[in-house]
Protein backbone atom coordinates (compact mmCIF):
# COMPACT_ATOMS: atom_id res chain seq x y z
CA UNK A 1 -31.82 -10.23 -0.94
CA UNK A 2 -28.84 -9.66 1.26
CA UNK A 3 -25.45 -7.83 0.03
CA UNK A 4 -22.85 -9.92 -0.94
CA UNK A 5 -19.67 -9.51 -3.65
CA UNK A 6 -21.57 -11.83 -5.91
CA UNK A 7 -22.37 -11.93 -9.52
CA UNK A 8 -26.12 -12.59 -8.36
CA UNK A 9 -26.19 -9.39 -6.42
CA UNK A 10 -24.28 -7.02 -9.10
CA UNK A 11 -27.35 -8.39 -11.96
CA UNK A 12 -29.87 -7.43 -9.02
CA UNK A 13 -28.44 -4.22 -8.28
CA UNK A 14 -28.38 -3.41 -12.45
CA UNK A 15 -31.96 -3.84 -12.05
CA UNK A 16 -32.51 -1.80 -9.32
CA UNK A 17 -30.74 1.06 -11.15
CA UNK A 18 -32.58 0.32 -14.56
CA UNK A 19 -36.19 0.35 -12.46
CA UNK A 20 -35.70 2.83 -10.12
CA UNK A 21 -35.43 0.44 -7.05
CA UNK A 22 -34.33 3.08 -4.22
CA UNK A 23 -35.81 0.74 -1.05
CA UNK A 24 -33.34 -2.13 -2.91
CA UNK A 25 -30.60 -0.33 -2.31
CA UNK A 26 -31.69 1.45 0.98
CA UNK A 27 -32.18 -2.06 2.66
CA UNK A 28 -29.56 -4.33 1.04
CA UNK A 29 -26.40 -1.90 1.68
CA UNK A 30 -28.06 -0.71 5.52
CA UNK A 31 -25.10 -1.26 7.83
CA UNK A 32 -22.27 -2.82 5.06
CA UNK A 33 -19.02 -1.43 5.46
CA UNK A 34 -18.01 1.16 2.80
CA UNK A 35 -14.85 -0.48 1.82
CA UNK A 36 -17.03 -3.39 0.70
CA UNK A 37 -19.59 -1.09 -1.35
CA UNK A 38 -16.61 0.31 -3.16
CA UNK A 39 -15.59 -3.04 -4.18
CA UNK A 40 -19.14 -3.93 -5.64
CA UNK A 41 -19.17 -0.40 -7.27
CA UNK A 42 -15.75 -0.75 -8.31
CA UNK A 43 -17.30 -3.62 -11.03
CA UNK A 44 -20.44 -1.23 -12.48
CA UNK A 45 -20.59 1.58 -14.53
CA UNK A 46 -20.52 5.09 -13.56
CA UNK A 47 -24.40 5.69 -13.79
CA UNK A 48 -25.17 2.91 -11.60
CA UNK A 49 -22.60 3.98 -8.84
CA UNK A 50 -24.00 7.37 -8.64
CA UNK A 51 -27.22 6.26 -8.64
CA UNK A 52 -26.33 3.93 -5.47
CA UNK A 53 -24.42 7.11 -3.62
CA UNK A 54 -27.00 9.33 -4.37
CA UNK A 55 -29.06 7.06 -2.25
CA UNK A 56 -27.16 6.72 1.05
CA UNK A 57 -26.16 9.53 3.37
CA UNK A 58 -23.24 12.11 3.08
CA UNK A 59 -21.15 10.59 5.40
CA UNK A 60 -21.34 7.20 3.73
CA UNK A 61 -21.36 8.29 0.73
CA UNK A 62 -17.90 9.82 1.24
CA UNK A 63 -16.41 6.85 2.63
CA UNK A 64 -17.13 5.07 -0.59
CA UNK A 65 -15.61 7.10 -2.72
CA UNK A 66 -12.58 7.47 -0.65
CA UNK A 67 -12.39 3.54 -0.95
CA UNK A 68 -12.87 3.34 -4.60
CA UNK A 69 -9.86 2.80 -7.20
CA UNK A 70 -8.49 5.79 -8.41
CA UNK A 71 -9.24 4.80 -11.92
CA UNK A 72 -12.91 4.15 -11.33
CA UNK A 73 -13.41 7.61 -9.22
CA UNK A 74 -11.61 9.08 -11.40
CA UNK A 75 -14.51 7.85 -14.26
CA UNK A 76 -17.02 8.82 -11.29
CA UNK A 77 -16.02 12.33 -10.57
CA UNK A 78 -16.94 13.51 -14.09
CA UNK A 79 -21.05 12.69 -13.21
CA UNK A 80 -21.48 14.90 -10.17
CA UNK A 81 -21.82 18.33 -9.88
CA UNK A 82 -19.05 20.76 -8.02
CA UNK A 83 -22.14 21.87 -5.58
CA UNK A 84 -23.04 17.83 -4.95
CA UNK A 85 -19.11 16.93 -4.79
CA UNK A 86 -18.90 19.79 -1.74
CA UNK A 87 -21.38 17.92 -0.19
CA UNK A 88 -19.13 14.88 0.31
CA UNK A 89 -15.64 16.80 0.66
CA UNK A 90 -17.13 18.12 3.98
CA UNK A 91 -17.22 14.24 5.59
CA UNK A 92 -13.84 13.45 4.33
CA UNK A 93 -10.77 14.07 6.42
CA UNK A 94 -8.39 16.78 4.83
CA UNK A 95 -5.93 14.56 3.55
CA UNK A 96 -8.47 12.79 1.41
CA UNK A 97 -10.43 15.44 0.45
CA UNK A 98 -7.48 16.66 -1.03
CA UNK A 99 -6.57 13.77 -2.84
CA UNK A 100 -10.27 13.58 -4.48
CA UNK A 101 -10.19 16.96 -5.17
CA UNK A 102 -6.73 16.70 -7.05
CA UNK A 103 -8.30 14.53 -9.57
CA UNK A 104 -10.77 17.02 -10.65
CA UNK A 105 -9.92 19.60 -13.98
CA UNK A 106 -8.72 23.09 -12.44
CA UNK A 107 -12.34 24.76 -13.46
CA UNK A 108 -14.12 21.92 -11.28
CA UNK A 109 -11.47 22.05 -8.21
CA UNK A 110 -12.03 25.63 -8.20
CA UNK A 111 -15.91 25.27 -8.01
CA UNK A 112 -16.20 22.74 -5.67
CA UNK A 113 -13.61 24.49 -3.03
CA UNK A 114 -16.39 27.78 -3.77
CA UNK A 115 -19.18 25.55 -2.25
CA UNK A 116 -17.61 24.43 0.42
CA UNK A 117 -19.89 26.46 3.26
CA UNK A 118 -16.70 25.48 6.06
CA UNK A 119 -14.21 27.97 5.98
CA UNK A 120 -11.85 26.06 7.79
CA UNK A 121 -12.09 23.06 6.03
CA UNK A 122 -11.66 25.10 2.43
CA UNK A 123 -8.45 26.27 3.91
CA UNK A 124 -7.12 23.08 4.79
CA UNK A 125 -7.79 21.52 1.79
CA UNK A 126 -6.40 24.28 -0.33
CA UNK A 127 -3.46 24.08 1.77
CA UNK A 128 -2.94 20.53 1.56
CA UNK A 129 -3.42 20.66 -2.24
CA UNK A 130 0.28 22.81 -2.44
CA UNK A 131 1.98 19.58 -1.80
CA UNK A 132 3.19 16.44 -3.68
CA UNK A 133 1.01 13.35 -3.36
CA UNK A 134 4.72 11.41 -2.17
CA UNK A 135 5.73 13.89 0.40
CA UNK A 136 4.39 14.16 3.61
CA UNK A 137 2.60 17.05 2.75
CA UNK A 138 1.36 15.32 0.52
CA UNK A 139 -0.18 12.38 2.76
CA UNK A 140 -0.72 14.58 6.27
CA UNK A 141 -3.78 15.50 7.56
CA UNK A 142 -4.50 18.79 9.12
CA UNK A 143 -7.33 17.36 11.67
CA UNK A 144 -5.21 16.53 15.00
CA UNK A 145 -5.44 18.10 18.50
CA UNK A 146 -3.46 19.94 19.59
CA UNK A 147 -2.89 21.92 22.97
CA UNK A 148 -0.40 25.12 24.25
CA UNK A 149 1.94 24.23 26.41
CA UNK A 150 0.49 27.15 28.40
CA UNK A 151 -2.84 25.39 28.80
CA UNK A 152 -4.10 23.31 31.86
CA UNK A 153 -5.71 19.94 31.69
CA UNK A 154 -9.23 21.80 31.81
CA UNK A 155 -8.59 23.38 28.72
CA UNK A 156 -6.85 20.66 26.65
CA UNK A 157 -9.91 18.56 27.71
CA UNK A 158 -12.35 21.04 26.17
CA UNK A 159 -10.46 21.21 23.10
CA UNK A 160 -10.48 17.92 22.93
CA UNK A 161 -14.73 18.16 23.19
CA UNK A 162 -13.93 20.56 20.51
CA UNK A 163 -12.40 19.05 18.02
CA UNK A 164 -14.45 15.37 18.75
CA UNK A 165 -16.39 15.08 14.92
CA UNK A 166 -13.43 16.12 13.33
CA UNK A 167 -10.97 13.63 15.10
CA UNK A 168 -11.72 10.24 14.99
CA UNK A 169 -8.52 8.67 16.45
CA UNK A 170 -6.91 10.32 19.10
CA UNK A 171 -3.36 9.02 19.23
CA UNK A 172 -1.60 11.65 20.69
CA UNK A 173 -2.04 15.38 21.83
CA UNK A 174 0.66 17.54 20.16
CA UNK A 175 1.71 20.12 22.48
CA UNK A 176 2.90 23.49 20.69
CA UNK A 177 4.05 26.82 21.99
CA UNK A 178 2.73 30.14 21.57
CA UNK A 179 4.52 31.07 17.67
CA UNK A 180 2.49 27.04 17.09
CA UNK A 181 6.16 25.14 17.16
CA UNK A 182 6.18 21.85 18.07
CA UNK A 183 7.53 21.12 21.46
CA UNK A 184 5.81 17.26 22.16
CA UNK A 185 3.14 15.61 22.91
CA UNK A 186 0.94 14.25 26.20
CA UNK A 187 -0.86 11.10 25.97
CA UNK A 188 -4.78 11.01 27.05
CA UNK A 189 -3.77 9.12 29.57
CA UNK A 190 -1.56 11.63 30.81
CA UNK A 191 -4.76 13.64 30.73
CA UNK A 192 -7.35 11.88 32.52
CA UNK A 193 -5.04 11.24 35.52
CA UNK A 194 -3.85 14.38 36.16
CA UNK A 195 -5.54 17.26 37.97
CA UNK A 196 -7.67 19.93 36.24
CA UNK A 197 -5.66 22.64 37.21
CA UNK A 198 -2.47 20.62 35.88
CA UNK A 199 -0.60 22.84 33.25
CA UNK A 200 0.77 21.12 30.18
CA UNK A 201 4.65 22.15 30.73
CA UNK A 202 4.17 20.08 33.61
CA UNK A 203 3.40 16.46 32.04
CA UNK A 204 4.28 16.84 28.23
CA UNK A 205 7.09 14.42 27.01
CA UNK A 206 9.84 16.17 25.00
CA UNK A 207 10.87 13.24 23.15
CA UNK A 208 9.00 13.16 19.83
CA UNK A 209 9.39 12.08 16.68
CA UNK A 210 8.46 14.34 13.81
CA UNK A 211 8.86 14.59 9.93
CA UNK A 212 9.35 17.35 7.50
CA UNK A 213 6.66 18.32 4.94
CA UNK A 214 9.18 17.51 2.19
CA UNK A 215 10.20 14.16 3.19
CA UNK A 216 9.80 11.20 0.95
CA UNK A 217 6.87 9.22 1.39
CA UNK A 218 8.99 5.88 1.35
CA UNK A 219 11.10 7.69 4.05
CA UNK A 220 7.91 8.76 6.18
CA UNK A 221 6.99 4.82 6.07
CA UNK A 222 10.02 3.96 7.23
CA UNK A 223 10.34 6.19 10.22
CA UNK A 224 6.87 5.02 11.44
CA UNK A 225 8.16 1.44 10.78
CA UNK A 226 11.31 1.70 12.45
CA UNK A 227 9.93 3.48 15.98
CA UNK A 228 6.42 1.53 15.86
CA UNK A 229 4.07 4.59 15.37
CA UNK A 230 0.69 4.52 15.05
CA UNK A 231 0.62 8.51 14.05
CA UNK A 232 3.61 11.64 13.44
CA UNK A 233 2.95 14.83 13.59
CA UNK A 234 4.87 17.09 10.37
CA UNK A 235 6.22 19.98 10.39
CA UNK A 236 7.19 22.82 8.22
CA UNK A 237 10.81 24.05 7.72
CA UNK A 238 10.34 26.79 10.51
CA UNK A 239 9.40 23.89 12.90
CA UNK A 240 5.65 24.55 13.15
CA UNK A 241 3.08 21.79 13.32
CA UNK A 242 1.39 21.75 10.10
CA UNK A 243 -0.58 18.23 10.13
CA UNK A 244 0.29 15.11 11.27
CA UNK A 245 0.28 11.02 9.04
CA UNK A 246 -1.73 8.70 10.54
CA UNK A 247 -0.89 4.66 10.05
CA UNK A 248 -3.41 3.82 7.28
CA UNK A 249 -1.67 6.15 4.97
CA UNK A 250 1.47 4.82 5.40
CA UNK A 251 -0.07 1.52 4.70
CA UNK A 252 -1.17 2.26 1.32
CA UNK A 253 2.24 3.56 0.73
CA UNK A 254 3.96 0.55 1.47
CA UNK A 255 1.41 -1.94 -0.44
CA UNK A 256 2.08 0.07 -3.19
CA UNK A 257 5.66 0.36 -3.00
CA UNK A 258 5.46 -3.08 -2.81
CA UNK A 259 3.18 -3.37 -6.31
CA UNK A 260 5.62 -1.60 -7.74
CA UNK A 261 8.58 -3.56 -6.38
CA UNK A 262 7.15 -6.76 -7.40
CA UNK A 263 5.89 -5.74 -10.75
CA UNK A 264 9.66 -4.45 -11.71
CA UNK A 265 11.07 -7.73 -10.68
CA UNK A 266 8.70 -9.20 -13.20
CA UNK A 267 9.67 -6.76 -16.35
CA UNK A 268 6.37 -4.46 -16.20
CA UNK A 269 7.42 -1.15 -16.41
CA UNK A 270 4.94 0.95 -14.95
CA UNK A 271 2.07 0.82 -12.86
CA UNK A 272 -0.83 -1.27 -14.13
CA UNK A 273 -3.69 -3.28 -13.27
CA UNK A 274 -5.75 -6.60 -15.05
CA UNK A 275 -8.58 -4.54 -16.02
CA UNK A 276 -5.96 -1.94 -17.88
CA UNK A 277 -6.57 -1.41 -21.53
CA UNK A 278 -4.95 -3.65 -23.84
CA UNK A 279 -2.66 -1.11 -24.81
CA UNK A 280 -1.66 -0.22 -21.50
CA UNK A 281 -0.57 -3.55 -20.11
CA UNK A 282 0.76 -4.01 -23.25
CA UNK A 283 3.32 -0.92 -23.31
CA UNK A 284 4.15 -1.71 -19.53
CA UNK A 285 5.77 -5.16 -20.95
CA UNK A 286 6.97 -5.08 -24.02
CA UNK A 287 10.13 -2.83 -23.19
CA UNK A 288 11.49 -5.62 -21.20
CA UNK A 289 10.53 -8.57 -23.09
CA UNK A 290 12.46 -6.84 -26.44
CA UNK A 291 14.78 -6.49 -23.80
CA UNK A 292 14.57 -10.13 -23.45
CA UNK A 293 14.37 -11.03 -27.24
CA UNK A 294 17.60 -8.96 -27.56
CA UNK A 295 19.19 -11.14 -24.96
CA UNK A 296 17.71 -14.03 -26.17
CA UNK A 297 19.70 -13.42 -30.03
CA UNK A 298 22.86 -12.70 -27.92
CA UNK A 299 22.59 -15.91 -26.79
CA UNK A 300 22.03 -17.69 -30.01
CA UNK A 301 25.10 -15.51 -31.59
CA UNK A 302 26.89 -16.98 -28.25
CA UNK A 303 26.15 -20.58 -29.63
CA UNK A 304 26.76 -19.58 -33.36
CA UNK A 305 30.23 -18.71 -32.11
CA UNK A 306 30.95 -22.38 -30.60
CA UNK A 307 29.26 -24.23 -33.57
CA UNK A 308 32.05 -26.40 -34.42
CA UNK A 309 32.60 -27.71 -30.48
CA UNK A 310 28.76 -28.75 -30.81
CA UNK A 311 29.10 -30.00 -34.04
CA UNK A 312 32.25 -32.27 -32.81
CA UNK A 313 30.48 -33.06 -29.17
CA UNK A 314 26.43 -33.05 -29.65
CA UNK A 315 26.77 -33.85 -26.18
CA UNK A 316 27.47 -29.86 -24.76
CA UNK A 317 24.15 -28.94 -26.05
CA UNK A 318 22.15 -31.78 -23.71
CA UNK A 319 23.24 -29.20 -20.87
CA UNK A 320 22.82 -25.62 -21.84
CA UNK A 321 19.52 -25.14 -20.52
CA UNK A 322 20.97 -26.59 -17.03
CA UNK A 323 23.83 -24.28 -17.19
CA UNK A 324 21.11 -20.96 -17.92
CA UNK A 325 18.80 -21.64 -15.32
CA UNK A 326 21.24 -22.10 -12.64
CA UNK A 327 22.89 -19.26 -13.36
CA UNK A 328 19.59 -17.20 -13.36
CA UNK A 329 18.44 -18.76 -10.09
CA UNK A 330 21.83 -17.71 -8.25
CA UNK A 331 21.69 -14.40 -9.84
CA UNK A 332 17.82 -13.98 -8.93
CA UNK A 333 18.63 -14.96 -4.98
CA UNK A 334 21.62 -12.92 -4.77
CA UNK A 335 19.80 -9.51 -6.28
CA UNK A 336 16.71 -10.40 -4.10
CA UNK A 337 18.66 -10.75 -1.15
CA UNK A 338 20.35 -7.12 -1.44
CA UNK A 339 17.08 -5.17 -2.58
CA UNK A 340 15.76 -6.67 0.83
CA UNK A 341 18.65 -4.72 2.88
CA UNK A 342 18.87 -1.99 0.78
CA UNK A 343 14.95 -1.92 1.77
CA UNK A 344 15.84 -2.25 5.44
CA UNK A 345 17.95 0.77 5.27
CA UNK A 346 20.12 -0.05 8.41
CA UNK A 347 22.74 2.82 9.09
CA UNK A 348 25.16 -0.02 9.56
CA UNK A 349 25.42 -1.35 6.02
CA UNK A 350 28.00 -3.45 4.89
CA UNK A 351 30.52 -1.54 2.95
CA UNK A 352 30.18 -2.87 -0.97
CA UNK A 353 33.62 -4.72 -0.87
CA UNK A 354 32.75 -6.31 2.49
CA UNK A 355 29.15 -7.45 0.96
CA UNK A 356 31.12 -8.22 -2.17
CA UNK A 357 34.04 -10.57 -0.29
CA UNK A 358 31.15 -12.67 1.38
CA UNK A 359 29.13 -13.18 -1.95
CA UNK A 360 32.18 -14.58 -3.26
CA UNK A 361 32.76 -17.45 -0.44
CA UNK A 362 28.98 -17.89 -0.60
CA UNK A 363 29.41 -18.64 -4.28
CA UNK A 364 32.38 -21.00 -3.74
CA UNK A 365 30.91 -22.86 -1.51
CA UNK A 366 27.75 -23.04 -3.43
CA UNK A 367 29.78 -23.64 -7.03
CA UNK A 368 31.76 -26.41 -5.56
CA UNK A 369 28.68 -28.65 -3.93
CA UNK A 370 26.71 -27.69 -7.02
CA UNK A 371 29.66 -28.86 -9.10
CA UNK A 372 30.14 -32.03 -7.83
CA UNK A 373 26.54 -33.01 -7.51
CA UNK A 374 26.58 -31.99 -11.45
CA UNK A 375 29.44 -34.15 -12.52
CA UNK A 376 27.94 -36.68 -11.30
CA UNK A 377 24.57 -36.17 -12.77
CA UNK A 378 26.27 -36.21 -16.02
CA UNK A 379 28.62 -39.31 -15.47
CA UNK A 380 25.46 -40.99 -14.87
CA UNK A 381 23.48 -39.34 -17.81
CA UNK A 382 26.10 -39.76 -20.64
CA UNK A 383 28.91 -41.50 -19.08
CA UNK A 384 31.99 -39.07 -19.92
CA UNK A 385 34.03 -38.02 -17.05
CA UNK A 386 35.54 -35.46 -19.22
CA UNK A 387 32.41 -33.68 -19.84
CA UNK A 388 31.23 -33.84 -16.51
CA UNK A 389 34.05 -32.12 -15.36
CA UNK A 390 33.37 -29.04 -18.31
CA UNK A 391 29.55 -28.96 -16.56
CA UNK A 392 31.27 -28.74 -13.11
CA UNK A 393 33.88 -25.97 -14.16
CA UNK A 394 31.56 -24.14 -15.77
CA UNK A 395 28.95 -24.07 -13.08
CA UNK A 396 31.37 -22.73 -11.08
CA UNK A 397 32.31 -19.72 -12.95
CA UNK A 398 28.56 -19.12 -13.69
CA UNK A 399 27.72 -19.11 -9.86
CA UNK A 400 30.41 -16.69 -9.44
CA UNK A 401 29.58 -14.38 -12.58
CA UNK A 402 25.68 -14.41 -11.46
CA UNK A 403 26.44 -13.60 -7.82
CA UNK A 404 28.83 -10.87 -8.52
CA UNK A 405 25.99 -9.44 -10.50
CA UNK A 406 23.67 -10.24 -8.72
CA UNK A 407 25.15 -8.33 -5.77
CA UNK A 408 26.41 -5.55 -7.47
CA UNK A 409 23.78 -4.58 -9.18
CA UNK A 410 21.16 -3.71 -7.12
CA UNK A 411 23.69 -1.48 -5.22
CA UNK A 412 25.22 0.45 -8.07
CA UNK A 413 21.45 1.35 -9.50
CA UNK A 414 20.90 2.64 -5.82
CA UNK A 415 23.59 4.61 -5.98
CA UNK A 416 22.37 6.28 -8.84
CA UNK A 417 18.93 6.42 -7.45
CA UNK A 418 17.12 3.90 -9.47
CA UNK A 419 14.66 1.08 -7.88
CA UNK A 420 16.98 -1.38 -6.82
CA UNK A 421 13.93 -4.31 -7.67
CA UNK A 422 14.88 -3.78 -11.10
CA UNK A 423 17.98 -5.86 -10.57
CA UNK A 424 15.39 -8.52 -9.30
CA UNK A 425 13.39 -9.30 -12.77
CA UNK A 426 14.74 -9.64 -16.41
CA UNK A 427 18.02 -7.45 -16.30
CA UNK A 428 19.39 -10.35 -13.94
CA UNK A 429 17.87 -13.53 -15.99
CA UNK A 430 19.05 -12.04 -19.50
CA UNK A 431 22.49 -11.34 -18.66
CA UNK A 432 22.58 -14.44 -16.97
CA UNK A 433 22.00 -16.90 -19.35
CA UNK A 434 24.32 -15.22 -21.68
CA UNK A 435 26.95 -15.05 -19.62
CA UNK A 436 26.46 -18.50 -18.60
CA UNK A 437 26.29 -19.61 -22.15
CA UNK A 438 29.72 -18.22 -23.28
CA UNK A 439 31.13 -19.30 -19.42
CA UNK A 440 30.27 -22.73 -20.34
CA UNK A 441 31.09 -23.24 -23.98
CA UNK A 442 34.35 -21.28 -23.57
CA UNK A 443 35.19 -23.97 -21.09
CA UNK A 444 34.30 -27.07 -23.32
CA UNK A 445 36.43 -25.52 -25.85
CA UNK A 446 39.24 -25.39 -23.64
CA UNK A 447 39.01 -28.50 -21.96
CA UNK A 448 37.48 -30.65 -24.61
């Protein structure tokens, strides 16, 4: 049987486990790519994933669970022991053996760093551990090469030879000074062309783009966004190389930044998944949707309050929802619109009043079209002028109230350093249909 993400090969690999199939295993997963082993293992229970690791080699093995959910290796962690867990910790780079590590009880992390026989690599993981997992500390690696500015080619070259099973991408080599402070970098390039007896000084570039250790992880992605980099090397406060963040980090930062971003704009609350408990998924949505039934009975009180106009023109009501879900819509493309630049972070923003002055012509313009084309609707639906024209007057207003908060919003909750994609989901919809319920009836009951 060959591997494959199927339901076929998950009930054959069950039986494997349950008979004791080792050559199964061995010659199905021979030469598959970790990241799709985790995904099969990601869908079996613990027992069966260990017995599958404890099959392949080290280095594999470490791959996989780098690539598994944290959820599920955090489930998986609890069947090895510290001694077999070392064993794996010495394939990984720093920055992930860190990470695995950090999911361990303190008793376990503490055994496991004991049986690690590489003194360097006990160092730099216990070193890395110090830092917040959304810093750059946090998502640095200490494997990098790195060469004195002191140094000729010759020796950069056989550091280089050095450091080659601990480095597997060579992006750039960090040039330091004697006290280990940054200074630049050389490319290989650089290397290979020049002369052995070439010294450093001579062909390093200055101009280099580095991070601190406490810096954001949001903020680290957007430096290597902004300048294109494919690596940066951090440093410490003193300006010493201490690591450097290579581009698959920052990749996992921004998908799930933008998880996060899009589950906010849909009212969950915090981060879950499909396969979550019942109660978790369940406590991530309900604060918004009372949020929304509390809206929602605003909104009926709204109506309650105009009773009599509806009673004395049935009409009004034929319209409501029209009047709600435009208002919603505008409000939903003007937020979404303004968490996108506030995302961008360009240093030359719009001031608020100057963002502020051109949502309001964009909202004329759009009230006015969208008025007329709704008079007319109405004409031709129930044949009053005079009711078409409430519709159109009160689309208007509603276009302006949703845009105004729909602008504004976003930017005052970055001001006060809440997740401007909040603005994006229920907040915006909820406010908007009330407000777009009293716009309109307040109009019919001055104009009818």
């Amino acid at each position: 049987m060959i591997f494959e993400l199927s339901k076929e090969y998950l009930e054959a690999l069950q039986l494997a486990f349950e008979t004791g199939d080792v050559a199964f295993v061995r010659d199905t997963m021979e030469g598959v790519n970790s990241a799709d082993i985790s995904a099969l293992l990601d869908e079996v229970d613990s027992d069966t994933a260990k017995f599958v690791i404890d099959i392949l080699n080290d280095e594999l093995g470490a791959d996989i669970l780098e690539d598994l959910e944290d959820d599920t290796r955090n489930k998986f962690l609890e069947k090895f022991e510290p001694k077999e867990l070392a064993g794996y910790i010495i394939e990984m780079e720093s920055d992930d053996a860190a990470d695995v590590i950090n999911q361990l009880p303190v008793k376990k992390r503490e055994q496991v760093i004991s049986h690690i026989n590489d003194p360097e690599t006990a160092a730099h993981v216990m070193e890395l551990m110090r830092y917040d997992d959304d810093c750059a500390g946090g998502l640095m690696a200490k494997e990098m090469i790195v060469a004195n500015i002191n140094w000729t080619v010759v020796q950069t070259i056989e550091e280089i030879r050095r450091q080659r099973e601990n480095v597997e991408k060579i992006y750039s080599i960090y040039v330091v000074d004697d006290h280990n402070n940054l200074q630049g970098k050389v490319s290989v390039k650089k290397i290979i062309l020049s002369s052995d007896h070439t010294r450093i000084q001579d062909i390093f570039d200055e101009d280099i783009i580095s991070v601190e250790t406490y810096l954001d992880e949001e903020e680290v992605a957007d430096i290597m966004q902004k300048y294109d980099l494919d690596a940066v090397p951090v440093v410490n406060l003193q300006g010493k190389l201490v690591g450097r963040i290579t581009i698959d980090d920052v990749v996992d930062v921004i998908t799930e930044q933008a998880e996060e971003d899009m589950q906010l704009m849909a009212g969950i609350s915090s981060d879950v998944e499909e396969d979550d408990s019942i109660w978790a998924i369940s406590k991530a949505r309900l604060p918004w949707l009372l949020i929304g039934l509390v809206g929602g009975m605003l909104g009926a009180w709204a109506i309650g309050y105009f009773e009599n106009d509806i009673r004395d023109n049935a009409a009004l009501a034929m319209f409501i929802p029209l009047v709600m879900a435009t208002g919603g819509n505008v409000g939903i493309q003007s937020s979404t619109l303004v968490v996108q630049s506030l995302a961008n972070k360009s240093v030359f923003e719009d001031t608020f009043l100057k963002r502020l002055g051109k949502m309001i012509l964009i909202a004329i313009l759009s009230g006015v079209v969208l008025g007329a084309f709704s008079f007319l609707l109405v004409y031709v639906v129930n044949g009053s002028s005079q009711l078409g024209l409430v519709v159109a007057v009160a689309l208007q207003g509603v276009v302006l109230l949703a845009s105004f908060m729909g602008t504004s919003t976003p930017l005052v909750l970055d001001k006060f350093g809440i997740n401007p994609a909040l603005a994006s989901g229920p907040f915006i919809t909820t406010t908007n249909d009330i407000l777009g319920i009293i716009v309109y009836l307040a109009v019919a009951n001055l104009l009818l």
